[in-house]
Every structure is written in C-alpha cells, then in structure tokens.
Protein backbone atom coordinates (compact mmCIF):
# COMPACT_ATOMS: atom_id res chain seq x y z
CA UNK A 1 139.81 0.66 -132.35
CA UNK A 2 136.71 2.91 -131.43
CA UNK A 3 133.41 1.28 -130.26
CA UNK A 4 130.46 2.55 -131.71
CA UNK A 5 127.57 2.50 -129.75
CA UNK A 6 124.28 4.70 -128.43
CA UNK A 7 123.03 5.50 -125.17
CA UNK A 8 120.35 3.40 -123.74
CA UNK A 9 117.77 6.24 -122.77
CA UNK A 10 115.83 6.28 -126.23
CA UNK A 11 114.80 2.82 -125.73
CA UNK A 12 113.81 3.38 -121.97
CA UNK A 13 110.22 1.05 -122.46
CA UNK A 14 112.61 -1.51 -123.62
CA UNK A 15 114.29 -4.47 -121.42
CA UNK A 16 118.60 -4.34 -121.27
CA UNK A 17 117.95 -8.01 -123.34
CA UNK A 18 116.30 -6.30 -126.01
CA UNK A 19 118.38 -3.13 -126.40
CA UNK A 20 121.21 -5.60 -126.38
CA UNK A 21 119.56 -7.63 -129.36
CA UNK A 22 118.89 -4.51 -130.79
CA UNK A 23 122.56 -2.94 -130.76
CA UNK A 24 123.76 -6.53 -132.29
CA UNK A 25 120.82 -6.64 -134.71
CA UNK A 26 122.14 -3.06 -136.02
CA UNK A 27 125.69 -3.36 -136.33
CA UNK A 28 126.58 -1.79 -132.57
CA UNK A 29 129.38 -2.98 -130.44
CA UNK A 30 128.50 -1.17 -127.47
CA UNK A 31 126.22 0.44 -125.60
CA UNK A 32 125.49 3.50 -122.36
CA UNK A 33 123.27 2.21 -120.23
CA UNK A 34 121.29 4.09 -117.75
CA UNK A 35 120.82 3.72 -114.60
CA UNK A 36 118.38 5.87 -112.91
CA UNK A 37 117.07 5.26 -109.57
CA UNK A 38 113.65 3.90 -110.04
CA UNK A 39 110.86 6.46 -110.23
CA UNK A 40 109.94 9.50 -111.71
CA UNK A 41 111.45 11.04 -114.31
CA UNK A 42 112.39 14.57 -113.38
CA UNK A 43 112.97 15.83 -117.60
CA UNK A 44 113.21 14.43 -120.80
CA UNK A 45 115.80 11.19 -121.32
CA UNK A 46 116.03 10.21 -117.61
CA UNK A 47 114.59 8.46 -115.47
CA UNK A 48 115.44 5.37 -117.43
CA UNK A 49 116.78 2.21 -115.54
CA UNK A 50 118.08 -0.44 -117.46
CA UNK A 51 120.44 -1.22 -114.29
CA UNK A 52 119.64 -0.89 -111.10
CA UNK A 53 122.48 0.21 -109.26
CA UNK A 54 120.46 0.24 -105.89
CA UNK A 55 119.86 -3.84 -106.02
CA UNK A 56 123.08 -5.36 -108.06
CA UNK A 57 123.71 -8.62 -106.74
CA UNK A 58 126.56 -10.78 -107.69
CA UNK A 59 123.89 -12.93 -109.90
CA UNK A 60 122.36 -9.50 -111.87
CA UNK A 61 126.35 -8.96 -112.53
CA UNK A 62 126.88 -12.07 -113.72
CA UNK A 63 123.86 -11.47 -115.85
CA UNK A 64 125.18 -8.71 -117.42
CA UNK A 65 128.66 -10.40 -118.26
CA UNK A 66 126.51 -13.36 -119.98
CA UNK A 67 124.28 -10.99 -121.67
CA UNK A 68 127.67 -9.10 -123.19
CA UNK A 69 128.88 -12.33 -124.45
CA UNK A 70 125.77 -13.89 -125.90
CA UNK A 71 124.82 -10.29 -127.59
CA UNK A 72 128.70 -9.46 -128.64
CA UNK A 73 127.57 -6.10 -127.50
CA UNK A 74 129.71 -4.80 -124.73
CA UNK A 75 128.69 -1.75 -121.49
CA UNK A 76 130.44 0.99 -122.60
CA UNK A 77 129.82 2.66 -119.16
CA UNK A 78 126.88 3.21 -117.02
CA UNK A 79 125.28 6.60 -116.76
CA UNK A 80 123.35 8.58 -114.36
CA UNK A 81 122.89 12.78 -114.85
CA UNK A 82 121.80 13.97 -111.89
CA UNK A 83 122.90 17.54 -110.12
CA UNK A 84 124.89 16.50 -107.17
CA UNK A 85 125.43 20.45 -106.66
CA UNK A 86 121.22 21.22 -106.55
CA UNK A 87 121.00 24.15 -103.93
CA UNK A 88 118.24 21.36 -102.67
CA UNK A 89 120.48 20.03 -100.26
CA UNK A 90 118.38 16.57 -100.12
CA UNK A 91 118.23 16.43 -104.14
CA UNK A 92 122.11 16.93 -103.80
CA UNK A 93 122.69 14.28 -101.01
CA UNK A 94 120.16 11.73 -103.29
CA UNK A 95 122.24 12.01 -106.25
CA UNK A 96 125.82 11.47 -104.23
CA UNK A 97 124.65 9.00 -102.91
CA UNK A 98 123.19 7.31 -106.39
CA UNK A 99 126.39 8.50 -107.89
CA UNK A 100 128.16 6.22 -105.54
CA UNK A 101 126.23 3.03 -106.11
CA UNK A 102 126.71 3.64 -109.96
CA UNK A 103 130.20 3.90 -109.67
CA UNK A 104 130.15 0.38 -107.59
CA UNK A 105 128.15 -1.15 -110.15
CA UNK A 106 130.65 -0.16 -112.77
CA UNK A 107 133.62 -1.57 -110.61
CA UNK A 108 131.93 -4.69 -110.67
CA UNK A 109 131.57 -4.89 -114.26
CA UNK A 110 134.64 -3.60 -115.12
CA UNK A 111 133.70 -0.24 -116.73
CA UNK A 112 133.37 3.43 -116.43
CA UNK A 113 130.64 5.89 -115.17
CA UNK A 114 129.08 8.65 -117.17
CA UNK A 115 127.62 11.42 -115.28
CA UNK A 116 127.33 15.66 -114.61
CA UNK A 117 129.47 17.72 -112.32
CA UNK A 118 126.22 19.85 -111.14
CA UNK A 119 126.02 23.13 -110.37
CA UNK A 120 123.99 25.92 -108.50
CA UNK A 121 122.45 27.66 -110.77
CA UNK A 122 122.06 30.63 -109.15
CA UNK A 123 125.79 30.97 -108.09
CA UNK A 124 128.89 31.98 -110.51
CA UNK A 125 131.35 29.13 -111.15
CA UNK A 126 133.59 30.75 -108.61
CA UNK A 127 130.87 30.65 -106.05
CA UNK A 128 130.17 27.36 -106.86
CA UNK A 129 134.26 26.11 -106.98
CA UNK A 130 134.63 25.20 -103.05
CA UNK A 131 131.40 23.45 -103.10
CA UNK A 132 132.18 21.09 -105.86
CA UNK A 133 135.63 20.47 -104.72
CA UNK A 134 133.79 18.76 -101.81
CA UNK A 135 131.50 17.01 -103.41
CA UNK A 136 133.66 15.36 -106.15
CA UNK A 137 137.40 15.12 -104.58
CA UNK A 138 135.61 12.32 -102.41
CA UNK A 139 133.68 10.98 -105.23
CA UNK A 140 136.58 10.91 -107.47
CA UNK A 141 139.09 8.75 -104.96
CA UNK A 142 135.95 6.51 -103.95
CA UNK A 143 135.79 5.60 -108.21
CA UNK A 144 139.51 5.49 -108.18
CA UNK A 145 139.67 2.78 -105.21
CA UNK A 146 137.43 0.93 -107.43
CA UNK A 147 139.34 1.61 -110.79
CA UNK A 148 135.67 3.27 -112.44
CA UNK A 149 136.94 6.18 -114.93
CA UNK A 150 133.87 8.83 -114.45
CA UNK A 151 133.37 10.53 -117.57
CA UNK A 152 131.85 13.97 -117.11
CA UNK A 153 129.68 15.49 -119.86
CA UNK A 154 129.71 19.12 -120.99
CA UNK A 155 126.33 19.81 -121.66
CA UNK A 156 125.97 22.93 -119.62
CA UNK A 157 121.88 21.94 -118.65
CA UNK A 158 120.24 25.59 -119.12
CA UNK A 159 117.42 25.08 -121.22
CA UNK A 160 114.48 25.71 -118.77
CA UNK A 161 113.78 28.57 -116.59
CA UNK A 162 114.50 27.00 -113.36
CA UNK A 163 118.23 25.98 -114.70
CA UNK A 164 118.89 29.55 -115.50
CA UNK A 165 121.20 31.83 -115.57
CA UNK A 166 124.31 30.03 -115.23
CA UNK A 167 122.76 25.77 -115.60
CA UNK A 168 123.03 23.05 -113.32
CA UNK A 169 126.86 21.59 -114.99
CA UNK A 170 130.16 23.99 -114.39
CA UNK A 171 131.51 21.47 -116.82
CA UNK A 172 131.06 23.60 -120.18
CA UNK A 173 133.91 25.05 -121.48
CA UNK A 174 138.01 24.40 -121.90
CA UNK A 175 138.93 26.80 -119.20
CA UNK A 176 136.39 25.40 -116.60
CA UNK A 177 137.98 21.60 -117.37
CA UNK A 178 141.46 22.64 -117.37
CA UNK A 179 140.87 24.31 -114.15
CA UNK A 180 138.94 21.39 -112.94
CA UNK A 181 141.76 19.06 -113.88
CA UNK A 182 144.36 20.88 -112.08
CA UNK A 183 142.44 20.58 -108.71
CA UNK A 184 141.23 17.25 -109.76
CA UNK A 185 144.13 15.42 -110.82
CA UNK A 186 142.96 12.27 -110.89
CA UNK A 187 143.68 9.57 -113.58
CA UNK A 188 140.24 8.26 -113.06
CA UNK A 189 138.12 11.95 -113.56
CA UNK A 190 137.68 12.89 -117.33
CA UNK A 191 135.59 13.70 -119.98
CA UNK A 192 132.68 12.30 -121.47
CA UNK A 193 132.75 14.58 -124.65
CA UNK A 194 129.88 15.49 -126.34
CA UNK A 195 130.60 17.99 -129.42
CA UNK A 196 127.01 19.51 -129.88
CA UNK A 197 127.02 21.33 -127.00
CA UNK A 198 130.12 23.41 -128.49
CA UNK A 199 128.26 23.82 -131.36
CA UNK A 200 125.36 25.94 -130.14
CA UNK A 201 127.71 27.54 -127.38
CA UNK A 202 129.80 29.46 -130.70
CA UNK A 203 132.77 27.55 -130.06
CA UNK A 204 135.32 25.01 -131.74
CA UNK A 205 134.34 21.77 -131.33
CA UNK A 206 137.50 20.23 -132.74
CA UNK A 207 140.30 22.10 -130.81
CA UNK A 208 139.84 20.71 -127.33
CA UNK A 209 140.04 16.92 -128.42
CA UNK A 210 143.79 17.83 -128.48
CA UNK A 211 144.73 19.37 -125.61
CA UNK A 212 142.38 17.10 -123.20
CA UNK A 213 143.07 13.91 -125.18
CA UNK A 214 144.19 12.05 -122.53
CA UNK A 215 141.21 13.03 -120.38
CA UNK A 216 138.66 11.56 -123.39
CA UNK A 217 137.26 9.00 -121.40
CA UNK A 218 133.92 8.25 -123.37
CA UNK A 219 132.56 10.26 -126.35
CA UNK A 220 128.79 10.76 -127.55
CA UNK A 221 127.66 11.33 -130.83
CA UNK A 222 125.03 14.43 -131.11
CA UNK A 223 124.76 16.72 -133.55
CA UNK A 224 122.64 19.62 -133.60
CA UNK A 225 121.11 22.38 -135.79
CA UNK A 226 121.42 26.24 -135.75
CA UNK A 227 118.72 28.54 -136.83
CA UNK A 228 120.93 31.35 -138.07
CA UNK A 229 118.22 34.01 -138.12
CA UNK A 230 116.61 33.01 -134.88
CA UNK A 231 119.81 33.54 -133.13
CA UNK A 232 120.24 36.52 -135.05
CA UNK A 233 116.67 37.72 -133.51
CA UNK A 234 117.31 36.91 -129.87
CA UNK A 235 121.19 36.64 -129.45
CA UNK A 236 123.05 34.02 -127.40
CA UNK A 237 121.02 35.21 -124.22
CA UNK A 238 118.00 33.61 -125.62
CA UNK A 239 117.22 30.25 -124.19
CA UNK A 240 119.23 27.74 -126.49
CA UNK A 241 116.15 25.86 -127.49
CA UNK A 242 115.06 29.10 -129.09
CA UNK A 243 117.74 28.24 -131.73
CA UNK A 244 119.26 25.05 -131.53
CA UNK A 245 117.62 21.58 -132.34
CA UNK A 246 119.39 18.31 -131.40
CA UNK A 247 119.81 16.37 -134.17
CA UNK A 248 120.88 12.42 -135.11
CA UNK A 249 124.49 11.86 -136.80
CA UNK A 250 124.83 13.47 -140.13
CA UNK A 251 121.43 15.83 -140.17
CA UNK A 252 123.42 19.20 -138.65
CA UNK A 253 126.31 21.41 -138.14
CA UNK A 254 129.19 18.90 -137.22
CA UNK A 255 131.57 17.60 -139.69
CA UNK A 256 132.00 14.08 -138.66
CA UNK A 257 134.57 13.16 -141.03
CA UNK A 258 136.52 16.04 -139.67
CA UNK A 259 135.76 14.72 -136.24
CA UNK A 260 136.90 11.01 -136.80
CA UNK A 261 139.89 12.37 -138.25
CA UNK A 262 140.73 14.24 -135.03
CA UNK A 263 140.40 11.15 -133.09
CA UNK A 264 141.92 9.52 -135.21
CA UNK A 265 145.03 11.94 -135.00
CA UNK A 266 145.17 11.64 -130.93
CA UNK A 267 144.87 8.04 -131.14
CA UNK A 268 141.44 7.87 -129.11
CA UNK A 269 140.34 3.95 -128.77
CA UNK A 270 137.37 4.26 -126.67
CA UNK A 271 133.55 4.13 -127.27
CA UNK A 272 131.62 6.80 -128.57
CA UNK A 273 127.95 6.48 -128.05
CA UNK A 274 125.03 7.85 -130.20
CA UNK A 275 122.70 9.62 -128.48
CA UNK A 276 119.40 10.76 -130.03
CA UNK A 277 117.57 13.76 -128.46
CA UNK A 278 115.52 13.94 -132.15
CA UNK A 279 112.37 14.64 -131.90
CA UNK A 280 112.03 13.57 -135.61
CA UNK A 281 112.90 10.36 -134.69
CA UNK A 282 110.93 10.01 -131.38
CA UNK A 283 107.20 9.38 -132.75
CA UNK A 284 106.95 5.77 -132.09
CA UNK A 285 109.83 2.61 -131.30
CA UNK A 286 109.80 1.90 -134.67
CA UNK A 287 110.85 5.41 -135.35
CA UNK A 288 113.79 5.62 -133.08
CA UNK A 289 115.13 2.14 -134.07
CA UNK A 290 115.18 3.88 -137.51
CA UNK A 291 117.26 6.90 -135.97
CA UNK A 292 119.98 4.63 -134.31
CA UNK A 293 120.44 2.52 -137.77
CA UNK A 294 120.32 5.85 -140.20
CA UNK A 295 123.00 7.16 -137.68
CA UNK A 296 125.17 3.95 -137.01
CA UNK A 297 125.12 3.80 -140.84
CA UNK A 298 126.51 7.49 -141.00
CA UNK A 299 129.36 6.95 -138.29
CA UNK A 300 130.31 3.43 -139.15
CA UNK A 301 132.56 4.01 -142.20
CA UNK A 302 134.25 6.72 -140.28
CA UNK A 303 135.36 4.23 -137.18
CA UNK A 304 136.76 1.46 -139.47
CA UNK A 305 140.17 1.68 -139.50
C-alpha cells in the first residue's frame, strides 16, 4: 500500500514533534524529513534541520522510533539536497561528507536517503561523467553496507543564473538514469521521482514509471503550472521560472488519477511525499497547513486501494 506523506521543509520553524502531530492530525502516514546541517540556508526550502545527522546519538534515535509510534506517522526517508559535484571543491567535500552522516542516520532508523546527484554546471554531462562516478560509486557501497536505499531526485536545479547553463543535478532525464544505472548498478541507488520537473522540461511524465519501476525508491508529489504564451514568448531557453509555477496537488498540469493508476499498474508500495514549493500557500503557517490538507485531501482517494 502507498504512504502518503509531505516533505518536512515547509514547516522548517516547526519542531519534528509538531510536524509529526501535524501529519497525524491531517490524515498523513508519513513524512521526509530534512536534515540540513545547521546554518544558513543557501536557497529557498533548505537549510531546514529537523534531524541532525551531525549529533545522532543512540538516545535522539530512540527518540525518533518513540515519536513514530506515539504519532502513527512513520520517516519515510531523510533528505539532504546539496551539490556534491559544486566546482567549489570545499562546498563539494562539505556535502559528501553530510551526505555520509545522513545516510548513517538513516541506517540507524531503518530508512532511506533522499538527495541530488550534483553537477558542474559549467561542464556537459559527459564532462561531468568521470567525476561523479567518483563521487557516488563510494557513496553508493558506503549506503549499501548500511542497507540505506538513496533516492535521487530529478529536478535538474537551473533556475538562477549561477546554476546555468546545464544546473547543478545530471539526474534529469531517462537517458541520463539509464546510463547512470548501468554504471551504478546498485540495488541500493534509485530514484526519488518527482513528476513536475518532466512537466516543464516538455516531456512524458508517465512513461518512465515503467521502465525504471524497480528503481522507484521514493516519490514526491508536485505539480506545476505552464504559462503557454510565456513559453511561447521566450522558448525553452528562457529560465524555467519565466514559465513554470510550482503548484500543490490538483492546482496544475498533472493528471493524478492517471498517475496513481500508473503506480498502481507497476505495483509501487512505497511513500510518496507532498511537497509544496506554492507560493500561494506560503503567506503564513496557517496557510501552508491549509496547502498540505487541500492536497492530502486531493491524493488520498487515489492511494486507497
């Protein structure tokens, strides 16, 4: 049976007690939850800790097991989005090494890890191959020796001028994962699938949940709107915030029926977290508790089985 659940990052002011009460309080049975190192944020949605992964004692673990069963809200996974391929070499070595402690966390909890592949920017995804290869063949046999599935996301990060022109994640596109699959063969490297970011990219947002179906590790729930005669105006060139606005469950382009029945059809029993990058929704906490319930209430028929 799926879990439906969101990602912790909209309620960042907010303790992992009451996100917890929240998710139980709204009808969730799971739920993402970041873990930043503590600081700065560096863009919008991170810089959110609701775990540190950096101090995790036995008694914080045992914590969170306590917390799961008091709540009945589960930890989906843990997620960090860093670029552990940054041309800053000591922004690269920071997030490895973050990346790492993540993945130990999870181990200890018994879950997965949500995260980005990275990428140089600046560099084609050739250029940028032998360097990755490096960086995550290591990180994906130190999550396997600790049984963590990573789940890598496909948002493609090129929204700003600094993460232009090619983004800071290679992992966009079917032929960049099948690739990435075949040289990364590991049962514990996957996909955290996120359908919006087809959307606005042109392509079909359906079609790959069958061929990588085994490699559907975690799932969020975006959607996202098109302005049809923006993109018209400045072509798919343009920045992508030029003509796309993330949207909550049910307010955009994606068919979710069509969606759930695809899952469905490939027998996909994992979570699938809602993640809400609405600015609509974003004006105050009240606001964004309003946008998890309006879209748990939009996704929840479909997951019923």
């Amino acid at each position: 049976m799926m879990q439906l659940g969101f990602v912790s990052a909209i309620l960042g002011e907010q303790t992992l007690d009451q996100v917890f009460a929240f998710a139980n309080e709204a009808g969730y049975a799971c739920v993402e939850v970041m873990c930043w190192p503590i600081g700065r944020a560096e863009r919008r949605y991170a810089g959110v800790t609701h775990l540190d992964a950096e101090n995790f004692p036995d008694s914080d673990a045992k914590k969170i097991v306590e917390l799961q069963e008091r709540s009945g809200v589960v930890v989906s996974a843990l997620g960090y989005y860093p670029n552990a391929l940054s041309p800053d070499t000591s922004e690269a070595r920071l997030a490895v090494q973050h990346i790492r402690r993540v993945i130990d966390a999870a181990g200890r909890l018994g879950v997965g890890m949500n995260t980005f592949i990275g990428r140089d920017p600046g560099k084609t995804v050739e250029a940028n191959w032998p360097r990755m290869l490096d960086t995550w063949g290591p990180l994906a046999e130190y999550a396997a020796a600790r049984g963590v599935r990573i789940g890598i996301e496909n948002c493609p990060m090129l929204f700003t001028a600094d993460e232009w022109p090619g983004g800071k994640n290679l992992a966009t596109s079917p032929a960049i994962w099948r690739r990435l699959f075949a040289d990364l063969p590991s049962d514990y490297f996957g996909l955290n699938y996120d359908p919006s970011h087809l959307v606005w990219q042109q392509m079909d947002y359906l079609k790959p949940l069958f061929e990588f179906s085994d490699r559907l590790v975690h799932l969020h729930a975006k959607d996202v709107k098109l302005d049809r005669e923006r993109l018209d105006e400045i072509g798919i060139l343009g920045f992508p915030n030029q003509y796309h606005t993330p949207k909550i469950p049910g307010l955009g382009e994606i068919d979710w029926h069509a969606f759930m029945s695809a899952l469905r059809e490939i027998g996909y029993q994992g979570p699938i977290c809602v993640e809400v990058e609405d600015r609509s929704f974003e004006g105050s906490l009240e606001q964004r508790y309003t946008g998890l319930r309006q879209s748990a209430n939009h996704l929840r028929p479909l997951t019923i089985e």
